[in-house]
Protein backbone atom coordinates (compact mmCIF):
# COMPACT_ATOMS: atom_id res chain seq x y z
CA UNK A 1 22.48 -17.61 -14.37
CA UNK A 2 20.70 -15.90 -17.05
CA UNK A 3 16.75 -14.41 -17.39
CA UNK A 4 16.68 -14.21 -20.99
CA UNK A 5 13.22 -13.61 -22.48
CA UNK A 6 12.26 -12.29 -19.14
CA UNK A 7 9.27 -9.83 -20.06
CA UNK A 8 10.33 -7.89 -16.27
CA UNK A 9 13.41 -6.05 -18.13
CA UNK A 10 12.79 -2.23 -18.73
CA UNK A 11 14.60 -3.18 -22.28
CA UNK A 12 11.80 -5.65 -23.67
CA UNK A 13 9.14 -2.41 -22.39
CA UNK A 14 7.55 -0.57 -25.35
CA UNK A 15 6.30 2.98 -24.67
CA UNK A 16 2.61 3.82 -25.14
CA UNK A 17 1.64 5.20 -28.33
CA UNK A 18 1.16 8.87 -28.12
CA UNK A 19 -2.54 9.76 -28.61
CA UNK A 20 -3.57 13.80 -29.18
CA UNK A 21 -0.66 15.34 -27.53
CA UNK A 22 0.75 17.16 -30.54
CA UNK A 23 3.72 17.77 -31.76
CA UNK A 24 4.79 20.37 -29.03
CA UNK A 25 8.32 20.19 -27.92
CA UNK A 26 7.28 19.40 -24.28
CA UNK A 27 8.83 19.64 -20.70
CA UNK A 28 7.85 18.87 -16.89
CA UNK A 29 5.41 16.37 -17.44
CA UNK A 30 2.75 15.55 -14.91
CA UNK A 31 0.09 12.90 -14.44
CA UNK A 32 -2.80 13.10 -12.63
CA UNK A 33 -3.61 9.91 -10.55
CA UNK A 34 -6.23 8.43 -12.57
CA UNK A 35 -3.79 8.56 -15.65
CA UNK A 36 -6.55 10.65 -17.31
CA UNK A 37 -4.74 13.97 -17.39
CA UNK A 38 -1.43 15.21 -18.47
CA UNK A 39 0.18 18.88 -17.80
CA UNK A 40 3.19 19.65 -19.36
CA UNK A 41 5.70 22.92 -19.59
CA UNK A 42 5.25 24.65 -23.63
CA UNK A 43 6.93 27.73 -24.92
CA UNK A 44 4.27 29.57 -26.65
CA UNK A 45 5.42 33.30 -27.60
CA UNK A 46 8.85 32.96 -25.33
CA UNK A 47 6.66 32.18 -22.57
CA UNK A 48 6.78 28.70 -20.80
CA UNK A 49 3.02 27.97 -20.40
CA UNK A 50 1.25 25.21 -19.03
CA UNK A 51 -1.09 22.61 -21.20
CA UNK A 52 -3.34 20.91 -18.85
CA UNK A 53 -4.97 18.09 -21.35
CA UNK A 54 -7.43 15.26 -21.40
CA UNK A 55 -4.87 12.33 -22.30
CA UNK A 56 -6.87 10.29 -24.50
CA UNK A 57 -8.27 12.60 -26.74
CA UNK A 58 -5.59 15.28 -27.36
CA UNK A 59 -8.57 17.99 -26.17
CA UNK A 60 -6.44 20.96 -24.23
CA UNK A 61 -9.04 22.03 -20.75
CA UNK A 62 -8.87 26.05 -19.99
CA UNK A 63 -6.77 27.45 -17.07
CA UNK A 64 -8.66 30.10 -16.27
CA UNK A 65 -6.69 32.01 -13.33
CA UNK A 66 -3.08 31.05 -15.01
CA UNK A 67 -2.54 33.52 -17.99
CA UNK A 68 -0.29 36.38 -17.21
CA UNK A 69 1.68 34.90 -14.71
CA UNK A 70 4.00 33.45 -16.98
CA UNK A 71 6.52 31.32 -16.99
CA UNK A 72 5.33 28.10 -15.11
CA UNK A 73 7.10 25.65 -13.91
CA UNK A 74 6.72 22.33 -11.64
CA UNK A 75 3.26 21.20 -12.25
CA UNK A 76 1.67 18.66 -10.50
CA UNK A 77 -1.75 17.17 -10.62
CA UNK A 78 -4.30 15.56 -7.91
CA UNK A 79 -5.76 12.34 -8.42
CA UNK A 80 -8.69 13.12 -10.50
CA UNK A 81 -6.64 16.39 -11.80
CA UNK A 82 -9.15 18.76 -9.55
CA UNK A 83 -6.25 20.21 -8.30
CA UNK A 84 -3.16 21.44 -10.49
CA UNK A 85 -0.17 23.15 -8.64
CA UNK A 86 2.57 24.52 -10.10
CA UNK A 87 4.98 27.79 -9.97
CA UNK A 88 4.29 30.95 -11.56
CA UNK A 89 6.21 34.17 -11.61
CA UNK A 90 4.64 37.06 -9.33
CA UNK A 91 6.66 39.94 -10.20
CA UNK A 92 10.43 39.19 -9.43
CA UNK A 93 9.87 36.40 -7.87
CA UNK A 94 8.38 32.91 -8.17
CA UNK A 95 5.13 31.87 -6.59
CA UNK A 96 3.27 28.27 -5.26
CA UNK A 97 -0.28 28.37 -6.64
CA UNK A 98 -3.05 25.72 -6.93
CA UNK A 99 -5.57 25.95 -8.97
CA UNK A 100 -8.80 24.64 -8.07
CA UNK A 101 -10.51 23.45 -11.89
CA UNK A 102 -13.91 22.46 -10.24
CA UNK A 103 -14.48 26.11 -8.35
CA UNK A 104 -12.68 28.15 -10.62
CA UNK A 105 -10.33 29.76 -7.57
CA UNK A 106 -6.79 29.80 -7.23
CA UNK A 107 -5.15 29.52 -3.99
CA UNK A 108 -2.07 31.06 -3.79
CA UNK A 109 0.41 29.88 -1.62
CA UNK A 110 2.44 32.56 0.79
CA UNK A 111 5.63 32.02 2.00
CA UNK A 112 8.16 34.34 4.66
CA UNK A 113 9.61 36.94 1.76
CA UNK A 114 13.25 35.20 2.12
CA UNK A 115 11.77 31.43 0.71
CA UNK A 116 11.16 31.42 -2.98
CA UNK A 117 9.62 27.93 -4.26
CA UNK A 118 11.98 26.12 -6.85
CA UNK A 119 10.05 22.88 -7.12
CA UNK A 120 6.61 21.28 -5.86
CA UNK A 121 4.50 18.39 -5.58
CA UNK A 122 1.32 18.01 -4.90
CA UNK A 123 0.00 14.69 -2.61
CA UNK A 124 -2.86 13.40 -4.87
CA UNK A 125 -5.42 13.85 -2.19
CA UNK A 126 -5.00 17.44 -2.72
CA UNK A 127 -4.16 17.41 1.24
CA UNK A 128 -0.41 18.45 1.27
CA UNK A 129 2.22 19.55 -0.86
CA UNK A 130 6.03 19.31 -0.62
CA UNK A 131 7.96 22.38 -1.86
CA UNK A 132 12.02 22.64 -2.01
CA UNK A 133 12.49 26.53 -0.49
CA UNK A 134 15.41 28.68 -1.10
CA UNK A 135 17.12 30.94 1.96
CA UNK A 136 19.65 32.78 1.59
CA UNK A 137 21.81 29.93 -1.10
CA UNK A 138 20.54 26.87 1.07
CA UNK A 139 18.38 24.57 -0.20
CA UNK A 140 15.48 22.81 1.95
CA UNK A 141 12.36 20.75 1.70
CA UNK A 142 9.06 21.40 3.44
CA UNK A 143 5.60 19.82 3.48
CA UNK A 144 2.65 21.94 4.04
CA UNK A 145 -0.55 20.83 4.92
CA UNK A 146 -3.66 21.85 2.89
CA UNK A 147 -6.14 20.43 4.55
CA UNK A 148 -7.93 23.77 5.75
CA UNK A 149 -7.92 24.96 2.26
CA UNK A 150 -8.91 22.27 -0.18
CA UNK A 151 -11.27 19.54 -0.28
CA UNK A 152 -9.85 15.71 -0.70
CA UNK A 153 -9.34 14.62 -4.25
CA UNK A 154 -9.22 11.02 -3.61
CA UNK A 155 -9.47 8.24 -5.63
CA UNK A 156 -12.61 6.33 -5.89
CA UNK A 157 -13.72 4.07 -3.05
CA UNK A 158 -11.49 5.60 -0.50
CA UNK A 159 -12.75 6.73 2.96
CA UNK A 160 -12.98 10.52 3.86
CA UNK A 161 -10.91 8.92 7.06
CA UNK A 162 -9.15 6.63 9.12
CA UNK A 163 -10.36 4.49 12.02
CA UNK A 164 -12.84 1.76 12.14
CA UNK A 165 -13.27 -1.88 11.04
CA UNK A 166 -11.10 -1.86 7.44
CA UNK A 167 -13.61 -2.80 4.49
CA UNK A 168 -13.60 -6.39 3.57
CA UNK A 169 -12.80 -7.57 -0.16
């Protein structure tokens, strides 16, 4: 029982053409929901650094609060790319930051001294993010909740919240 000329198989798949990204040796790439944004990992100087950019166009958007921390690492993007988390380094050690693009502020995140972020994700809502924590050699996941600190990024034509009649098609 064969499926040949099945168009399902990853093999028959053709990438889509790169448009404006450059010719940047590139790592850690994130999406924003929407697809319209894409932050990557660059070494510029010996310092990883991230690009946040406007897919279709090419057209890099300014980071204001992120220079000097250097390296980055672990980006991650909201739906409409309001929100962009990543790691930075704070001194010795690493730190969870989100930057909001629409206000200009970035909201660190602060952990008990012994936990040092590795990795993150951001929920694309903007409402929680996951982060994998090291203590003391052990490795753990944990999901904070940001909903006291950052407005919903949701897509559009999603309710603020639950409950109620559901919306008909």
């Amino acid at each position: 029982m064969g499926l040949s000329g099945c168009s399902l198989s990853p093999f028959n798949r053709q990438p889509a053409a790169p448009t404006g990204l450059g010719a940047e040796s590139r790592q850690q790439p994130a999406l924003s929901g929407d697809g319209r944004l894409l932050a990557s990992l660059v070494d510029r100087g010996g310092r990883t650094t991230v690009i946040l950019q406007e897919r279709r166009s090419g057209r890099v958007l300014p980071l204001r609060q992120l220079r000097n921390r250097q390296p980055h690492s672990s980006p991650s993007l909201s739906w409409n790319g309001r929100y962009l988390a990543l790691l930075v380094q704070q001194g010795g050690r690493r730190q969870a930051v989100i930057e909001d693009r629409a206000t200009g502020q970035q909201h660190p995140l602060f952990l008990p001294a012994a936990q040092e972020p590795q990795q993150l994700s951001l929920a694309p809502d903007g409402q929680s993010i996951a982060l994998e924590l090291i203590n003391g050699g052990s490795r753990r996941l944990q999901v904070f909740s940001l909903a006291g600190m950052l407005e919903p990024d949701r897509a559009p034509g999603l309710r603020e919240s639950g409950g109620g009649t559901p919306l008909q098609p």
